[in-house]
Protein backbone atom coordinates (compact mmCIF):
# COMPACT_ATOMS: atom_id res chain seq x y z
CA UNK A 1 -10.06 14.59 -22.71
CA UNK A 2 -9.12 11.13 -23.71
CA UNK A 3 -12.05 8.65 -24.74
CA UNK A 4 -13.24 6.44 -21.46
CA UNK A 5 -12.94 3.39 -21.40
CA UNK A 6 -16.35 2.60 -19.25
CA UNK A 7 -18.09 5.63 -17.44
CA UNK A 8 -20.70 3.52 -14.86
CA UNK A 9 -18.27 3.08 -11.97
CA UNK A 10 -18.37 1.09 -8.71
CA UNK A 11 -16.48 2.47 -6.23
CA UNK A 12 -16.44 0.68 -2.67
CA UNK A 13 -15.95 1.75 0.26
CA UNK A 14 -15.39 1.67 4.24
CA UNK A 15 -17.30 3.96 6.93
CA UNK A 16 -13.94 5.44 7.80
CA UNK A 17 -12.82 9.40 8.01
CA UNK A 18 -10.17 8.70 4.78
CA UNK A 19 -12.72 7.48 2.66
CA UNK A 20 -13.96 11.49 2.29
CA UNK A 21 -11.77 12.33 -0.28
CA UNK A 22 -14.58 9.76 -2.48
CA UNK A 23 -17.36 10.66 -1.08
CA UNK A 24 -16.50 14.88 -1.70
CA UNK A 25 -15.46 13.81 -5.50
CA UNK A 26 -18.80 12.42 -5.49
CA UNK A 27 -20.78 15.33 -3.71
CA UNK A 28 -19.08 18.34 -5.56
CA UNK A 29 -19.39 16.47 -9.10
CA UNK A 30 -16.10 15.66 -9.58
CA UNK A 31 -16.68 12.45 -11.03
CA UNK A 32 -19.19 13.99 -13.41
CA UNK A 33 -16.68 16.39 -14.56
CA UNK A 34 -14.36 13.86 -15.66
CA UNK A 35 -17.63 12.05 -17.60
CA UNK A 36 -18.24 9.41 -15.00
CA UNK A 37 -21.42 7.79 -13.49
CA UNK A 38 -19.78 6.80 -9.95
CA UNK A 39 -21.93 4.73 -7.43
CA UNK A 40 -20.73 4.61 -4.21
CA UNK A 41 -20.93 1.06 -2.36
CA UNK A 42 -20.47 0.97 1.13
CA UNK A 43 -19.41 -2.50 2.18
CA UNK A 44 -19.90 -4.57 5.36
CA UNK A 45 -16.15 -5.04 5.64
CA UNK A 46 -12.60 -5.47 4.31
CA UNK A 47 -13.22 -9.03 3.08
CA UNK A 48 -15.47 -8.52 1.45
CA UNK A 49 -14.18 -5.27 -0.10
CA UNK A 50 -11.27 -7.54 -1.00
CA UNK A 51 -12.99 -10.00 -2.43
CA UNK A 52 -16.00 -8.02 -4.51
CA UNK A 53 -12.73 -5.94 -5.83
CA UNK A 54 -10.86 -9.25 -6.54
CA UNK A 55 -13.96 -10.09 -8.89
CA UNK A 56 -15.20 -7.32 -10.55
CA UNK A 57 -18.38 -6.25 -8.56
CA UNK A 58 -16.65 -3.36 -8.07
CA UNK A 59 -14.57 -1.18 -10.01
CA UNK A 60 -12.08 0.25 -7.46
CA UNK A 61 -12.12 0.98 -4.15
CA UNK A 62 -10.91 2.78 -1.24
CA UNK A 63 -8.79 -0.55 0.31
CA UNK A 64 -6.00 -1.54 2.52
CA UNK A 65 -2.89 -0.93 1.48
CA UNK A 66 -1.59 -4.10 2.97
CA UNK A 67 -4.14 -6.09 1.15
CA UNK A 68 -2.25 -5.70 -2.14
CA UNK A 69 1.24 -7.12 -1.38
CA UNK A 70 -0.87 -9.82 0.36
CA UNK A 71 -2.68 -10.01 -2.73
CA UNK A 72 0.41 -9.72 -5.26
CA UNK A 73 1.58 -13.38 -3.49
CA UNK A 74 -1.63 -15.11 -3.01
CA UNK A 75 -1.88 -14.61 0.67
CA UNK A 76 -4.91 -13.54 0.38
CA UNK A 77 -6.39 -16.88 -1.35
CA UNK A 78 -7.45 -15.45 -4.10
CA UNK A 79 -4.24 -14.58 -6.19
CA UNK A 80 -5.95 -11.88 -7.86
CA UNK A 81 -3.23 -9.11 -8.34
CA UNK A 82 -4.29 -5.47 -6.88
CA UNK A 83 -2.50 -2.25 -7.60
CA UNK A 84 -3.05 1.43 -6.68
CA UNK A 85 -2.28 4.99 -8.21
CA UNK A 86 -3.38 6.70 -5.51
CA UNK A 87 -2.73 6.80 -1.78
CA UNK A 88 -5.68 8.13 0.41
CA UNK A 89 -4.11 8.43 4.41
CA UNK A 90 -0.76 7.51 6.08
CA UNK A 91 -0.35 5.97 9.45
CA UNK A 92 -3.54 7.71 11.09
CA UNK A 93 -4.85 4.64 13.30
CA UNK A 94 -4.84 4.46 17.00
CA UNK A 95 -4.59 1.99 20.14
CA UNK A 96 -7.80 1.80 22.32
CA UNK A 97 -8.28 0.23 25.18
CA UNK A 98 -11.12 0.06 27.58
CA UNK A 99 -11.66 2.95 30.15
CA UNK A 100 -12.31 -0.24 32.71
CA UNK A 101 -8.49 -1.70 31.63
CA UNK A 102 -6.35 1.61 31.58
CA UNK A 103 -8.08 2.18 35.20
CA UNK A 104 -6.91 -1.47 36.90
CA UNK A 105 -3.74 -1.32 34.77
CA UNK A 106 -3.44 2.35 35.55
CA UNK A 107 -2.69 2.87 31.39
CA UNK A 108 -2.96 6.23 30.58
CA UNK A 109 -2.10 8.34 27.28
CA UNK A 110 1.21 9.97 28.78
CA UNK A 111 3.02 6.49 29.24
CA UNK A 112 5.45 5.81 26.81
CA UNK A 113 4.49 2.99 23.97
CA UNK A 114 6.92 0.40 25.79
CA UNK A 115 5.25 1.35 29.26
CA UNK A 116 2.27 0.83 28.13
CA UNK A 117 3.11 -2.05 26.44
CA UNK A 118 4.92 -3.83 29.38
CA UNK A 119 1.36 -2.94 31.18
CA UNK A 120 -0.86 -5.41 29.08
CA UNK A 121 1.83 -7.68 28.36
CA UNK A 122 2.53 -8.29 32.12
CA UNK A 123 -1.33 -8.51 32.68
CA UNK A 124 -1.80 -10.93 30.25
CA UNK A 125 1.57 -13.03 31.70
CA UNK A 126 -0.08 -13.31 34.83
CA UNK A 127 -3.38 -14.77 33.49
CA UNK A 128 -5.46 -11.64 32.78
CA UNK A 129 -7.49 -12.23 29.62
CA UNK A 130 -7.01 -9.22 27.19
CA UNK A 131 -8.69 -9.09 24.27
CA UNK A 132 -7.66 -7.07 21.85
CA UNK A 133 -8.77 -6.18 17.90
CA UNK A 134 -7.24 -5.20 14.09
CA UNK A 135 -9.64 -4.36 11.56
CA UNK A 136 -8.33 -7.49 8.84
CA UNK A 137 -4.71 -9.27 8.79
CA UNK A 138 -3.57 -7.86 5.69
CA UNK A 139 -3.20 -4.30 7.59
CA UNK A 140 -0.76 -1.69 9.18
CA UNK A 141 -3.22 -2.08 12.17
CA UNK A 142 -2.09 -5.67 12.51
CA UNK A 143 1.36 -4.76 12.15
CA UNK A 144 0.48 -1.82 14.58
CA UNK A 145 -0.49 -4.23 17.47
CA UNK A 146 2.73 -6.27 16.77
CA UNK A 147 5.20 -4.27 16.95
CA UNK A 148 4.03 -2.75 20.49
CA UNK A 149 3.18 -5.61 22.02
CA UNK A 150 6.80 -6.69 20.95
CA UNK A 151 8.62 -3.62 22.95
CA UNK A 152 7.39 -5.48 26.00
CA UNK A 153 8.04 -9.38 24.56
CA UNK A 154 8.24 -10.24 20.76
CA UNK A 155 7.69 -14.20 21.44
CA UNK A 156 3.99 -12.66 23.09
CA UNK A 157 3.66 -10.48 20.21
CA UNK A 158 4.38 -13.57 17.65
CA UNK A 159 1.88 -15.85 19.15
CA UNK A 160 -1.12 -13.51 20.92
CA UNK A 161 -4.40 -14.09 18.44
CA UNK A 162 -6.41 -10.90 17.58
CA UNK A 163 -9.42 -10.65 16.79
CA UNK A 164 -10.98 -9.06 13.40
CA UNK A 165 -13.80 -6.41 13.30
CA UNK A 166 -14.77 -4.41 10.34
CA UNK A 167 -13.86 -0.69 11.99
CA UNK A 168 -17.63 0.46 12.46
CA UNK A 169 -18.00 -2.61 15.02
CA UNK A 170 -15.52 -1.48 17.46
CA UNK A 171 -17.54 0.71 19.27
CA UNK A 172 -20.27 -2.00 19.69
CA UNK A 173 -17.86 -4.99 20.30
CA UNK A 174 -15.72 -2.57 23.28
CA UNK A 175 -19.17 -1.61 25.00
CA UNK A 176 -20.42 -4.93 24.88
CA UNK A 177 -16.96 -6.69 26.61
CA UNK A 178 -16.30 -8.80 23.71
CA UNK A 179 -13.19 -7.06 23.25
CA UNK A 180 -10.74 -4.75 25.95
CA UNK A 181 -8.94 -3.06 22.71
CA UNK A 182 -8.81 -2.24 19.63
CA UNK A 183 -6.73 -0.56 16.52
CA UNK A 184 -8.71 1.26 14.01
CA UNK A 185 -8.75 3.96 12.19
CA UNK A 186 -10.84 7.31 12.79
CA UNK A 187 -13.92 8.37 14.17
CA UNK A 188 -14.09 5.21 15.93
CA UNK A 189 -11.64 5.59 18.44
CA UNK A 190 -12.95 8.81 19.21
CA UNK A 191 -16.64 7.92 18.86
CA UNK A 192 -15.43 5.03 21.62
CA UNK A 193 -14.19 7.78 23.98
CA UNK A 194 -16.97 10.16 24.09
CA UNK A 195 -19.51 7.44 24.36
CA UNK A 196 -17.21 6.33 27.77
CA UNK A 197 -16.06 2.69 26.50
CA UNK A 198 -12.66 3.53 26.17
CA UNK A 199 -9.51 5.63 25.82
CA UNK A 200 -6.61 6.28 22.92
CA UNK A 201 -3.79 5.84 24.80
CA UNK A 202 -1.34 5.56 21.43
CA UNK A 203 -1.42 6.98 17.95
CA UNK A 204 0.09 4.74 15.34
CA UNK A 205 3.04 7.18 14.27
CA UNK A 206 4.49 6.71 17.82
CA UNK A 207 4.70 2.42 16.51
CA UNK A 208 5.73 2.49 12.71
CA UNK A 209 7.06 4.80 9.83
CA UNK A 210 4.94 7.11 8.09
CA UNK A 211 3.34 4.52 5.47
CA UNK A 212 -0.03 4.37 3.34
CA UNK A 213 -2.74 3.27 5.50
CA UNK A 214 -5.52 3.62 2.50
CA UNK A 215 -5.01 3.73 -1.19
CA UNK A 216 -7.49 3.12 -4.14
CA UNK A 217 -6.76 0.32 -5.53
CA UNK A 218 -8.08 -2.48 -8.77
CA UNK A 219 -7.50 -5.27 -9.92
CA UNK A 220 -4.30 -4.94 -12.16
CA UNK A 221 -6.70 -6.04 -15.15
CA UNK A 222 -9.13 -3.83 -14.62
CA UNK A 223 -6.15 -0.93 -15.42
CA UNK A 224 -5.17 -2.52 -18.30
CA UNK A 225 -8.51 -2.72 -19.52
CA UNK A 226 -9.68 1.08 -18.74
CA UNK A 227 -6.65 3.32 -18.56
CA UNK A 228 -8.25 6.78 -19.20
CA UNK A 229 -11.08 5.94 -16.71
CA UNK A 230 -8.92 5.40 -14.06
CA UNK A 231 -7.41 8.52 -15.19
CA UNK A 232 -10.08 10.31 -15.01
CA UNK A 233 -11.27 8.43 -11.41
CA UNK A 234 -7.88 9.55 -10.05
CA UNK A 235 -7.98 13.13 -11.61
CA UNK A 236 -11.12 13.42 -9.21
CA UNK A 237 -10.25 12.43 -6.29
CA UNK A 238 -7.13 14.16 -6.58
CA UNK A 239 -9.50 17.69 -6.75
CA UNK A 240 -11.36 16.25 -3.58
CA UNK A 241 -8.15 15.74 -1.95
CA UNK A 242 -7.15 19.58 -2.92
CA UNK A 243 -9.95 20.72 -1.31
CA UNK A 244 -9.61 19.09 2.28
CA UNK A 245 -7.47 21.60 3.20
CA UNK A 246 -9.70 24.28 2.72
CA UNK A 247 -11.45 25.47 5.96
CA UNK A 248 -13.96 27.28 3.74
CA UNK A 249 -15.31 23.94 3.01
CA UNK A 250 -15.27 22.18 6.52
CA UNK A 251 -18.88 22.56 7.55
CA UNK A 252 -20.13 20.63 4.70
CA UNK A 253 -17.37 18.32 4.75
CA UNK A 254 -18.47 17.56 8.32
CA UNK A 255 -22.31 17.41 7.27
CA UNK A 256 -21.54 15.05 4.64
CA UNK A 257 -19.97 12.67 6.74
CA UNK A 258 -22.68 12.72 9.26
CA UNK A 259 -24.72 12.12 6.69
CA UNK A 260 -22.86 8.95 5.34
CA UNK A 261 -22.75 8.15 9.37
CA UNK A 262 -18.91 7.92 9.68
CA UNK A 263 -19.47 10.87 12.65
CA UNK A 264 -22.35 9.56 14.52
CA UNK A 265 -21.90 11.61 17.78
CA UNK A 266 -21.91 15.21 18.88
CA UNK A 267 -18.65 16.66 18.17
CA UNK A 268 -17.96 20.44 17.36
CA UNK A 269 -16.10 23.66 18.32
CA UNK A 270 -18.54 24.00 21.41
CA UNK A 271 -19.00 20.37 22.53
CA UNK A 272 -16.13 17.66 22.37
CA UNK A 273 -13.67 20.52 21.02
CA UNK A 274 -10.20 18.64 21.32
CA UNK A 275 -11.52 16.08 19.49
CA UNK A 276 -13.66 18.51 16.64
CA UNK A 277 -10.32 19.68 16.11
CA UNK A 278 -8.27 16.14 16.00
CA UNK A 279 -10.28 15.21 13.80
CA UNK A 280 -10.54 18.27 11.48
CA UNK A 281 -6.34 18.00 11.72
CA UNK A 282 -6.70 14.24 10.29
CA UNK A 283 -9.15 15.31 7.56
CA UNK A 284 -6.82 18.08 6.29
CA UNK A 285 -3.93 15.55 6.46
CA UNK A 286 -5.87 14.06 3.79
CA UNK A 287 -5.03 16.90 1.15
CA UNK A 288 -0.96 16.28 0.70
CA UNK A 289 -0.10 13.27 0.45
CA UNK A 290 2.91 11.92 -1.96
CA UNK A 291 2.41 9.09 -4.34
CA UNK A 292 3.03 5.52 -3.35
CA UNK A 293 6.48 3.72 -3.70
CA UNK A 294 8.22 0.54 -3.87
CA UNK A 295 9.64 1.38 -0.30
CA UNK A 296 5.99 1.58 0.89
CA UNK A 297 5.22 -1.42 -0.07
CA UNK A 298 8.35 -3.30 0.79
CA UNK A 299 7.93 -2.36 4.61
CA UNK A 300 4.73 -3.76 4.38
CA UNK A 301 6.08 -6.88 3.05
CA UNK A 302 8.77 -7.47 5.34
CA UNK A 303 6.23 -7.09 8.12
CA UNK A 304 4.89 -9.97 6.58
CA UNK A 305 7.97 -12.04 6.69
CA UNK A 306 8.69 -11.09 10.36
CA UNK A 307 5.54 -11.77 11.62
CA UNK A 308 3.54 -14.13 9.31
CA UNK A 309 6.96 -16.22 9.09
CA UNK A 310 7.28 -16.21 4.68
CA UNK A 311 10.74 -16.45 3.29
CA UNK A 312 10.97 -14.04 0.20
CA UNK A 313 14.79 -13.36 -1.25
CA UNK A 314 15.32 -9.15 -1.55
CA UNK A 315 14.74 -9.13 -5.32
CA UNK A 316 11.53 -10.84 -4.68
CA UNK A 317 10.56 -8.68 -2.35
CA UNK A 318 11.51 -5.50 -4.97
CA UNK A 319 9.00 -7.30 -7.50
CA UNK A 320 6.26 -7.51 -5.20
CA UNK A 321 6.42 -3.77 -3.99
CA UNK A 322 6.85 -2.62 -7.59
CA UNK A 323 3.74 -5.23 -8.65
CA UNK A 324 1.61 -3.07 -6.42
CA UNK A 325 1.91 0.28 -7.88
CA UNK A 326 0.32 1.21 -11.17
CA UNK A 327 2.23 2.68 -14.11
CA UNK A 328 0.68 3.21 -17.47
C-alpha cells in the first residue's frame, strides 16, 4: 500500500438513500482497511456542503454533481475548482406533488410527462399558485423541473422561480403548504407518500438521460495534495458499492440507514411492500455504476447555458467537463 498522504478524514454528507455506499464503507471498516480515520459529517444542506468542501472543513464529500461544472466557472461564487473520481447514483430523483393538487388537477402517475406537465402549467396560466421545489440550483433536479415544465411551455419553464430545500425538508415544507411539489431524491418522496402529503407522479429517467446525480467530489487541491488517500477513500467506497448488491446484506443495510434516519417510516416486505422493494431496487442500483465522463459533465453544462442563459464556445465547454473529473 502506498504511504497516505493524511489518514483523519472528513467526509460530508446528505441524509439521502445514495449517500449509503459512505456510510457501509464506514460501518464494515472499509475505511480502516485502507488506514483511514473517516468521520462522517452530516450537513444541514448543499450550500453548505458546497461551501465547507470549497474550504477545507471537509475533506470530500458525497456532493452534487452539478455543483462542480458550476464550480469549475465560478457560478457558484466561490471559484473554488471541484472534481470527482467517483460517481455515487444516476438520475434516481422524482416529481412530487401534493395528494390535494393531483386530486383538483386530476394528476395521476399513469399520465404521460407532457400530460402532466400541460396539467400544472395550464393551472398556473390561469392564476393557480403552484409552488414547486429543487433541492439547490446547481442540480439535475433543477434541470429536472425545467425540462418538464418546458414540454407544456419553455418561456414558463425559463421564467417560473423554484424554491430551494435541503431534501430532508420536503416532507415538512409539503405537509405544512409551503410548497405543492417537489424534486428530490429518495426516501423523501416516498416518506411524503406514506405519510399522505403527496404522490410521485414522475421518475426523473422519464425527463433526462441517464447522468450522475451524486459523485464524491474535492477540491482539485486537495487531490493534488493527497493522491494515495483519495486512493485509498475511493478503494473503499468502491467495496461498499460491491456489496449493495448483495441481498445477504440488506437487513443491515436497511438498519443502518434507519439508524442514520434517512428511512424514518415503516417500510418492509409486510407493510408498505411496493415501496420496501423500490427502494431496495434503488439501493442495489447503487453497486454498478461506470465512471464519470466528459459527456456527463458537458450535458450538465449545456443545461446551464439553456436555462441559466451563459454563452460558452464548444471547446470551452470540453475544458470544463474534463476540469471536473480527476486523473492522477
Amino acid at each position: 500500500m502506498s504511504t497516505l498522504e493524511k489518514t483523519e478524514i472528513q467526509l460530508g454528507y446528505i441524509p439521502l438513500l445514495d449517500c449509503i455506499s459512505l456510510l457501509w464503507a464506514s460501518h464494515k471498516g472499509y475505511f480502516a482497511e485502507q488506514g483511514l480515520d473517516v468521520s462522517l459529517v452530516k450537513e444541514p444542506s448543499w450550500a453548505s456542503l458546497r461551501d465547507r468542501l470549497a474550504f477545507g472543513f471537509l475533506d470530500a464529500a458525497h456532493c452534487l454533481s452539478t455543483i462542480l461544472p458550476a464550480a469549475a466557472m465560478g457560478e457558484d461564487h466561490l471559484g473554488i475548482p471541484l472534481q470527482t473520481s467517483l460517481i455515487l447514483s444516476q438520475n434516481r430523483a422524482f416529481i412530487s406533488l401534493s395528494q390535494k393538487l393531483c386530486h383538483e388537477l386530476n394528476v395521476s402517475v399513469h399520465d404521460h410527462p407532457t400530460e402532466s406537465a400541460k396539467k400544472i402549467v395550464t393551472a398556473i396560466q390561469s392564476g393557480k399558485n403552484i409552488q414547486l421545489a429543487h433541492v439547490f440550483k446547481n442540480s439535475i433536479h433543477h434541470y429536472i423541473l425545467r425540462e418538464w415544465l418546458a414540454l407544456a411551455d419553455q418561456e414558463l419553464a425559463i421564467n417560473y422561480r423554484f424554491s430551494t430545500l435541503p431534501p430532508p425538508y420536503m416532507v415538512e415544507a409539503i405537509s405544512s403548504h409551503l410548497i405543492d411539489g417537489f424534486c428530490v431524491g429518495e426516501p423523501w418522496n416516498t416518506q411524503a407518500e406514506i405519510e399522505g402529503f403527496s404522490q410521485i407522479i414522475l421518475s426523473s429517467e422519464k425527463i433526462i438521460p441517464t447522468i450522475p446525480d451524486k459523485v464524491l467530489a474535492f477540491t482539485e487541491d486537495w487531490a493534488i495534495a493527497y493522491p494515495n488517500t483519495l486512493q485509498a477513500l475511493t478503494n473503499a467506497i468502491q467495496k461498499a458499492q460491491q456489496d449493495l448488491k448483495n441481498t445477504d446484506f440488506f437487513d443491515e443495510i436497511w438498519q443502518l440507514l434507519q439508524q442514520y434516519e434517512i428511512i424514518r417510516f415503516e417500510c418492509s416486505q409486510e407493510v408498505h411492500v411496493h415501496a420496501y422493494y423500490q427502494i431496495k431496487n434503488i439501493i442495489q442500483s447503487f453497486s454498478t455504476l461506470p465512471k464519470p465522463t466528459t459527456d456527463n459533465f458537458k450535458w450538465m453544462i449545456e443545461q446551464m447555458q439553456k436555462w441559466d442563459s451563459l454563452q460558452l464556445e464548444e471547446s470551452q465547454v470540453l475544458h470544463i467537463a474534463q476540469k471536473c473529473i480527476y486523473s492522477r
